[in-house]
PDB file of N, CA and C in Angstrom:
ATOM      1  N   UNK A   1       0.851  -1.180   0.000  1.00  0.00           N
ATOM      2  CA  UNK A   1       0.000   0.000   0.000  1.00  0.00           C
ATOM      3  C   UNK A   1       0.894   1.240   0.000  1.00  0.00           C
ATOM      4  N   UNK A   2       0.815   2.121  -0.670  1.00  0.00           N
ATOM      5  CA  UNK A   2       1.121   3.763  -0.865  1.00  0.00           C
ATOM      6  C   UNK A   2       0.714   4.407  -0.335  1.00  0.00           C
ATOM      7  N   UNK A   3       1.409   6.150   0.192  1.00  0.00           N
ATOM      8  CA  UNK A   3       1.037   6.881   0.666  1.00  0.00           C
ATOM      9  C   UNK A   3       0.026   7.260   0.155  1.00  0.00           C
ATOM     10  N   UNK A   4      -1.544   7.634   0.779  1.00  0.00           N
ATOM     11  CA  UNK A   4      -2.707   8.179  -0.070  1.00  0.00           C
ATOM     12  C   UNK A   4      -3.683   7.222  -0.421  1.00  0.00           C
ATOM     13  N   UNK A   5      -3.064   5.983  -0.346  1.00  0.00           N
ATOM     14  CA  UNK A   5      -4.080   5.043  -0.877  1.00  0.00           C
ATOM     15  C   UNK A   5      -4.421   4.401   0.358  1.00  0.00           C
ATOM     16  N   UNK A   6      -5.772   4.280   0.642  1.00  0.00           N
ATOM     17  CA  UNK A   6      -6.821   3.005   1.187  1.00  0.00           C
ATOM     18  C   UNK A   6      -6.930   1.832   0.673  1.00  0.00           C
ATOM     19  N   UNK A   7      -6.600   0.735   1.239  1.00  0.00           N
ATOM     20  CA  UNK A   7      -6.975  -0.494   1.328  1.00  0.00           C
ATOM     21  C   UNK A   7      -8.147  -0.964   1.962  1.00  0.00           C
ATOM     22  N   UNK A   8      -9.432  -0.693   0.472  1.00  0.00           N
ATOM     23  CA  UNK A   8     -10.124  -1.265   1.024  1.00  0.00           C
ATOM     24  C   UNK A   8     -10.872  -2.442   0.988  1.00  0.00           C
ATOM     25  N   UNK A   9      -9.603  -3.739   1.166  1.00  0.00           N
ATOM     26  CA  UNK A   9     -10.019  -4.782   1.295  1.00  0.00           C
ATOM     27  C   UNK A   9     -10.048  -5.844   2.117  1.00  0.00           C
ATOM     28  N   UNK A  10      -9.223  -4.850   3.501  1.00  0.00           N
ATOM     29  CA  UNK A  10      -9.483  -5.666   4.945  1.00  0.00           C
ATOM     30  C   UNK A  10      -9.969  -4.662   5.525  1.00  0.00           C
ATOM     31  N   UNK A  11     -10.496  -5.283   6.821  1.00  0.00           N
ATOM     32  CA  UNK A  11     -11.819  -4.678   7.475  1.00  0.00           C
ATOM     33  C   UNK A  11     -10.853  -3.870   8.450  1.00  0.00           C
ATOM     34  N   UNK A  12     -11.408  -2.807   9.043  1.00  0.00           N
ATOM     35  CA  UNK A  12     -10.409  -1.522   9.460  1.00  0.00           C
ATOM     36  C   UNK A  12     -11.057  -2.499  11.125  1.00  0.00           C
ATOM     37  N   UNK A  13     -12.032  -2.951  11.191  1.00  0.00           N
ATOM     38  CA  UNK A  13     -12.428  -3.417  12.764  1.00  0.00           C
ATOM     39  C   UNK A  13     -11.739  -4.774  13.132  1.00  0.00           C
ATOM     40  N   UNK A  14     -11.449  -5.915  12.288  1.00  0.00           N
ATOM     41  CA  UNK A  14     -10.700  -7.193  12.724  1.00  0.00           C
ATOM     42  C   UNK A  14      -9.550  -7.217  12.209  1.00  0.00           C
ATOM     43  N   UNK A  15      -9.525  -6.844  10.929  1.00  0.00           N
ATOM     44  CA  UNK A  15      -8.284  -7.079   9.992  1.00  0.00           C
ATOM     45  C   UNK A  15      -8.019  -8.399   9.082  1.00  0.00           C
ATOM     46  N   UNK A  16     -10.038  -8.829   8.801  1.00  0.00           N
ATOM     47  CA  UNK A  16     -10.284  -9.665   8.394  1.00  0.00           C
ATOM     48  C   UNK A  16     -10.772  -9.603   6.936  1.00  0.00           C
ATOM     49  N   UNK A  17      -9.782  -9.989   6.115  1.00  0.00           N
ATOM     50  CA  UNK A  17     -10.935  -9.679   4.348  1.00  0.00           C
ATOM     51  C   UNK A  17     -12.203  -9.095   4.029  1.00  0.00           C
ATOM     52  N   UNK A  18     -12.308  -8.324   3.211  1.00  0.00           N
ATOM     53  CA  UNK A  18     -13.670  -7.560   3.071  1.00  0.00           C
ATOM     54  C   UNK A  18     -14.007  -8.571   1.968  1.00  0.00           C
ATOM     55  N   UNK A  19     -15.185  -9.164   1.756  1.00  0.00           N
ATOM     56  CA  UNK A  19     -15.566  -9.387   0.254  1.00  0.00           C
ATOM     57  C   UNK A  19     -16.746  -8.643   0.053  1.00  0.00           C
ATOM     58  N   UNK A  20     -16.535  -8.309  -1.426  1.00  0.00           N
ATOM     59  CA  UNK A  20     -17.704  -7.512  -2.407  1.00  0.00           C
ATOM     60  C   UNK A  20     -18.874  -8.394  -2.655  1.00  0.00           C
ATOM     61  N   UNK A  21     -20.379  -7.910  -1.896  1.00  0.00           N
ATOM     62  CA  UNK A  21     -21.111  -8.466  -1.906  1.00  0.00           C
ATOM     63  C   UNK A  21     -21.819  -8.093  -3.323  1.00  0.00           C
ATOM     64  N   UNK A  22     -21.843  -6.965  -4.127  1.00  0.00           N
ATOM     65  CA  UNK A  22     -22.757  -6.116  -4.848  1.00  0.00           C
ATOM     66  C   UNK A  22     -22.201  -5.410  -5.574  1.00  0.00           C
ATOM     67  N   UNK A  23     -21.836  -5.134  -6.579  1.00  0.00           N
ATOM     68  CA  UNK A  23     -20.866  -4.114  -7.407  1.00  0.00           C
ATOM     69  C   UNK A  23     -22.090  -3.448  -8.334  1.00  0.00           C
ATOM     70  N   UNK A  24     -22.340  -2.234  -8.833  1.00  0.00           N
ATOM     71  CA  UNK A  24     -22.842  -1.753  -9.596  1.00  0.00           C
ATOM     72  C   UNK A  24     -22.398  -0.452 -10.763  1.00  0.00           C
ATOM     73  N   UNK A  25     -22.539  -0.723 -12.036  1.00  0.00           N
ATOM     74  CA  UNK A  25     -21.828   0.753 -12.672  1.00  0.00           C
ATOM     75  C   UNK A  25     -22.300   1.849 -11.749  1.00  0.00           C
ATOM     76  N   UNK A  26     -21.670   2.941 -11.813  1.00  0.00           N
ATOM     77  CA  UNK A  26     -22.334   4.619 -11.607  1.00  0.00           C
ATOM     78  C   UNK A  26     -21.531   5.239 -11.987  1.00  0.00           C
ATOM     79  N   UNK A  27     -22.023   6.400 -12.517  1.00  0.00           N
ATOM     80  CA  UNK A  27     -22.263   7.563 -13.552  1.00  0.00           C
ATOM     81  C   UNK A  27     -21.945   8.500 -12.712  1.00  0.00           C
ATOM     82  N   UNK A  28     -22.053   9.326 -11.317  1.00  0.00           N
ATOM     83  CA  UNK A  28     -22.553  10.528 -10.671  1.00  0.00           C
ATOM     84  C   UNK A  28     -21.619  11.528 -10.652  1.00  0.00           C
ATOM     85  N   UNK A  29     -20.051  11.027 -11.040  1.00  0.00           N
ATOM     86  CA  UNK A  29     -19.166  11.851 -10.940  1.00  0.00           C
ATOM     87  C   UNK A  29     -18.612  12.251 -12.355  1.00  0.00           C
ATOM     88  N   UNK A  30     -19.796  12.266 -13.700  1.00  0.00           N
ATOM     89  CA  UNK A  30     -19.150  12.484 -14.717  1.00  0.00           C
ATOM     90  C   UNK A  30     -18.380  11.421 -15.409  1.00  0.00           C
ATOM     91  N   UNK A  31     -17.870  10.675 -14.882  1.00  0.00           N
ATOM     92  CA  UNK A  31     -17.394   9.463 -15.555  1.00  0.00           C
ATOM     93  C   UNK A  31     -17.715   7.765 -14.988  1.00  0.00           C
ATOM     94  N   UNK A  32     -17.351   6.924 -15.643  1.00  0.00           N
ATOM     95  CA  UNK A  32     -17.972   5.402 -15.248  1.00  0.00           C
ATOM     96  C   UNK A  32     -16.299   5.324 -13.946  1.00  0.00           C
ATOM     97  N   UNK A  33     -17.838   4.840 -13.166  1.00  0.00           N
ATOM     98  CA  UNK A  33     -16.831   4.197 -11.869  1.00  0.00           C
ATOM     99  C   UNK A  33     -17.557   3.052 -11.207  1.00  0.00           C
ATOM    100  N   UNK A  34     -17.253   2.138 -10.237  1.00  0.00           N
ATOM    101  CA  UNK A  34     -18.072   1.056 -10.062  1.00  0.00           C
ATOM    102  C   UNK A  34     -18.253   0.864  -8.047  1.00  0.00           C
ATOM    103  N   UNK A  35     -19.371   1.195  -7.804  1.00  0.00           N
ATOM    104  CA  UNK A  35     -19.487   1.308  -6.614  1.00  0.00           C
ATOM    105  C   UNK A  35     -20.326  -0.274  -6.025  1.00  0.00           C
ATOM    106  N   UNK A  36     -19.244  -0.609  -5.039  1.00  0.00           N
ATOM    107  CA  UNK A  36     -19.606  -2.218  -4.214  1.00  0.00           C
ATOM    108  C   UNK A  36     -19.678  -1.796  -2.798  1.00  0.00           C
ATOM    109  N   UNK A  37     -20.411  -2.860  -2.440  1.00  0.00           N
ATOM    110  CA  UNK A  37     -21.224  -2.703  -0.993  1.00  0.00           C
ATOM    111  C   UNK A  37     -19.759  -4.152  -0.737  1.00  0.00           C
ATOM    112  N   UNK A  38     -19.008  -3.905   0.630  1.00  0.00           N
ATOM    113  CA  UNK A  38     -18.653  -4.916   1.124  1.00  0.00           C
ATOM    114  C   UNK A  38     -18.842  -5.172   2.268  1.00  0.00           C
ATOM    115  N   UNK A  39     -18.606  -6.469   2.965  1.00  0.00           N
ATOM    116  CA  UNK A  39     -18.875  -7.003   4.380  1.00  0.00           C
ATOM    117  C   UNK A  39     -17.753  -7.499   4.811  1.00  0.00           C
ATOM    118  N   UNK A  40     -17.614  -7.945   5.807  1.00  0.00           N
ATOM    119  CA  UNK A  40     -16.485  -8.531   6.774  1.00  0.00           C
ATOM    120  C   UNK A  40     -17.317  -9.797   7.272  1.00  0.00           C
ATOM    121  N   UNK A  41     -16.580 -10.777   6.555  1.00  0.00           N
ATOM    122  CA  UNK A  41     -17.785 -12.422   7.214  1.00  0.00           C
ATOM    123  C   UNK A  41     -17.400 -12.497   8.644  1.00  0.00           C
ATOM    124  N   UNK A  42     -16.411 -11.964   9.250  1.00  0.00           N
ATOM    125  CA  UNK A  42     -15.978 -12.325  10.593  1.00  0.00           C
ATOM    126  C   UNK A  42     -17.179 -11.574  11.444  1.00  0.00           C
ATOM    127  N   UNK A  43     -16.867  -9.754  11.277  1.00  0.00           N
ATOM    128  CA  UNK A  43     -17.264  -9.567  12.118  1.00  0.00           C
ATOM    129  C   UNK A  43     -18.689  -8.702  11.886  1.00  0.00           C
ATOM    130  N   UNK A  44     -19.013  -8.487  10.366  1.00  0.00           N
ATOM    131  CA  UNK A  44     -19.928  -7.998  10.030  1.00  0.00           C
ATOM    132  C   UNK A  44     -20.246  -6.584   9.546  1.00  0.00           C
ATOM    133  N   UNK A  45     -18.668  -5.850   9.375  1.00  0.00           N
ATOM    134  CA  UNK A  45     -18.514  -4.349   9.524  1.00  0.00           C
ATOM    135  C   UNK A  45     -18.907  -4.321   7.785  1.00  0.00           C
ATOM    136  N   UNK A  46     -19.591  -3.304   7.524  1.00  0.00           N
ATOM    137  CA  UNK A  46     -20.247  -3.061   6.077  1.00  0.00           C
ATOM    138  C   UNK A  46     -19.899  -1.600   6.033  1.00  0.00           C
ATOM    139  N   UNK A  47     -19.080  -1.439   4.744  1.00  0.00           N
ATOM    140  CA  UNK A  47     -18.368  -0.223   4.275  1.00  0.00           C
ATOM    141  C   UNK A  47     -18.930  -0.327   2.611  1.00  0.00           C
ATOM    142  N   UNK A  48     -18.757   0.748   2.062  1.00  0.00           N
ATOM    143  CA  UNK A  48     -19.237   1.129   0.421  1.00  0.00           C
ATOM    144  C   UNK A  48     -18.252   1.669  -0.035  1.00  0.00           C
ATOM    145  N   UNK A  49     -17.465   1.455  -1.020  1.00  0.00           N
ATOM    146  CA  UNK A  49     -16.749   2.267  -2.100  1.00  0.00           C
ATOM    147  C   UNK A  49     -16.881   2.145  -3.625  1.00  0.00           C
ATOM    148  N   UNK A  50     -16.200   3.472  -4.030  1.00  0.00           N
ATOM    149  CA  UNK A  50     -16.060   3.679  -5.282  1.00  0.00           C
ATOM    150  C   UNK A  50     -15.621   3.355  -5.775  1.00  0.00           C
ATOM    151  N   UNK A  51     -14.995   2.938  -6.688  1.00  0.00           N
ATOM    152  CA  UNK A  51     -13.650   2.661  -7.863  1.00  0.00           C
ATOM    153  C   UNK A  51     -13.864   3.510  -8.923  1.00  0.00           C
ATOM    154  N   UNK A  52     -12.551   4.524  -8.930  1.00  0.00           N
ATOM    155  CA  UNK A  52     -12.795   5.228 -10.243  1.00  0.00           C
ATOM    156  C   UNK A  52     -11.311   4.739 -11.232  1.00  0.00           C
ATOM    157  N   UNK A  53     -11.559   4.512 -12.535  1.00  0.00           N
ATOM    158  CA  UNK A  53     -10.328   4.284 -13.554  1.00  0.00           C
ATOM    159  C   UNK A  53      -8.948   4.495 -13.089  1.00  0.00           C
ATOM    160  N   UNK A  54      -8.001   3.719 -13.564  1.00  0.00           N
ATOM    161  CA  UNK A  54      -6.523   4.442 -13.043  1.00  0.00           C
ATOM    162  C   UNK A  54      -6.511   5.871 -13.214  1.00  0.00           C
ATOM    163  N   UNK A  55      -6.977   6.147 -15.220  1.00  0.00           N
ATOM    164  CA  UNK A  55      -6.176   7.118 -15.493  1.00  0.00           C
ATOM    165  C   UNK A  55      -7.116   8.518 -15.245  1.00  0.00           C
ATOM    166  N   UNK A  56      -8.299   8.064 -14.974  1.00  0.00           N
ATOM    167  CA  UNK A  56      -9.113   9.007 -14.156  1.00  0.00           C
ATOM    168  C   UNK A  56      -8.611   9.904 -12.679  1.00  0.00           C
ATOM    169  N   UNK A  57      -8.106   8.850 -11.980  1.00  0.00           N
ATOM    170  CA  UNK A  57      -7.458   8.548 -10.618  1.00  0.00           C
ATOM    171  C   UNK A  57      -5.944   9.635 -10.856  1.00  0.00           C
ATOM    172  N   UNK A  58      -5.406   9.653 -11.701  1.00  0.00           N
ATOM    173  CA  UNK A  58      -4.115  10.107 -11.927  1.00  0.00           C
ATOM    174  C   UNK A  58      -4.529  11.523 -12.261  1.00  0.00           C
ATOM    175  N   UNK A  59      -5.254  12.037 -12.716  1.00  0.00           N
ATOM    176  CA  UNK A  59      -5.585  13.380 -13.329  1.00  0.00           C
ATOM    177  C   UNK A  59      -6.532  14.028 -11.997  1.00  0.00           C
ATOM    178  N   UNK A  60      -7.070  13.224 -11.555  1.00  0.00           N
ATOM    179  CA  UNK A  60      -7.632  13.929 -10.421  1.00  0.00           C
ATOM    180  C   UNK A  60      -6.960  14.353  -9.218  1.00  0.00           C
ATOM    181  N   UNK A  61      -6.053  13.062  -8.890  1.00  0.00           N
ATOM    182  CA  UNK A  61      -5.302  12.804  -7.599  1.00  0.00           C
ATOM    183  C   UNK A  61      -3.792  13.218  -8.001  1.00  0.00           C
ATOM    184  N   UNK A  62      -3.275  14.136  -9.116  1.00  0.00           N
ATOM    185  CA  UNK A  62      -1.932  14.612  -8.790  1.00  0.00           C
ATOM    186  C   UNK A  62      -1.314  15.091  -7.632  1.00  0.00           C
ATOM    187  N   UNK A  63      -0.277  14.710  -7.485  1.00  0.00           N
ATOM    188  CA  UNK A  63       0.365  15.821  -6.500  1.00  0.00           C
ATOM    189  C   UNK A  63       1.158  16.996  -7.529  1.00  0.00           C
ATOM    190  N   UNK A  64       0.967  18.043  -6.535  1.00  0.00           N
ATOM    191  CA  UNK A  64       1.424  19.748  -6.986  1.00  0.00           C
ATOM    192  C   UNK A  64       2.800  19.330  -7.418  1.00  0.00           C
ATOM    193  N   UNK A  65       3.565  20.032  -8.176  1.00  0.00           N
ATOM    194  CA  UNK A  65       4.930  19.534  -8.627  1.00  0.00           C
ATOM    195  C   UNK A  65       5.475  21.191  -7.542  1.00  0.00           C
ATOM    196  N   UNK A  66       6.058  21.471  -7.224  1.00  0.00           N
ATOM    197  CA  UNK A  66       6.881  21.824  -6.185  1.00  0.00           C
ATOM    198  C   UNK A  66       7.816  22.834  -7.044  1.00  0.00           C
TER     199      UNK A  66
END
């Protein structure tokens, strides 16, 4: 994992695998990104994220050049 980036595929409460119960396209930010509902089978913690494109991700998320 990198500075800036979330891992979100263990559970921030056990530190037990998240799996993606639900994935769906969405549209809301102007471009295709894919938003999943996940769970934690251990302990039950349910979080939602986005996924937006790499090169989407790169144009949005620059850092300032200095």
């Amino acid at each position: 994992m990198t500075a800036g980036h979330l891992n979100c595929t263990v559970c921030p409460s056990c530190g037990a695998k998240l799996a993606a119960k639900d994935s769906r396209p969405h549209d809301a930010y102007g471009f295709a990104t894919v938003r999943r509902r996940r769970v934690c089978d251990s302990c039950g913690y349910r979080v939602q994220t986005v996924e937006i494109p790499a090169d989407v991700a790169d144009d949005v998320f620059q850092e300032d050049a200095a």
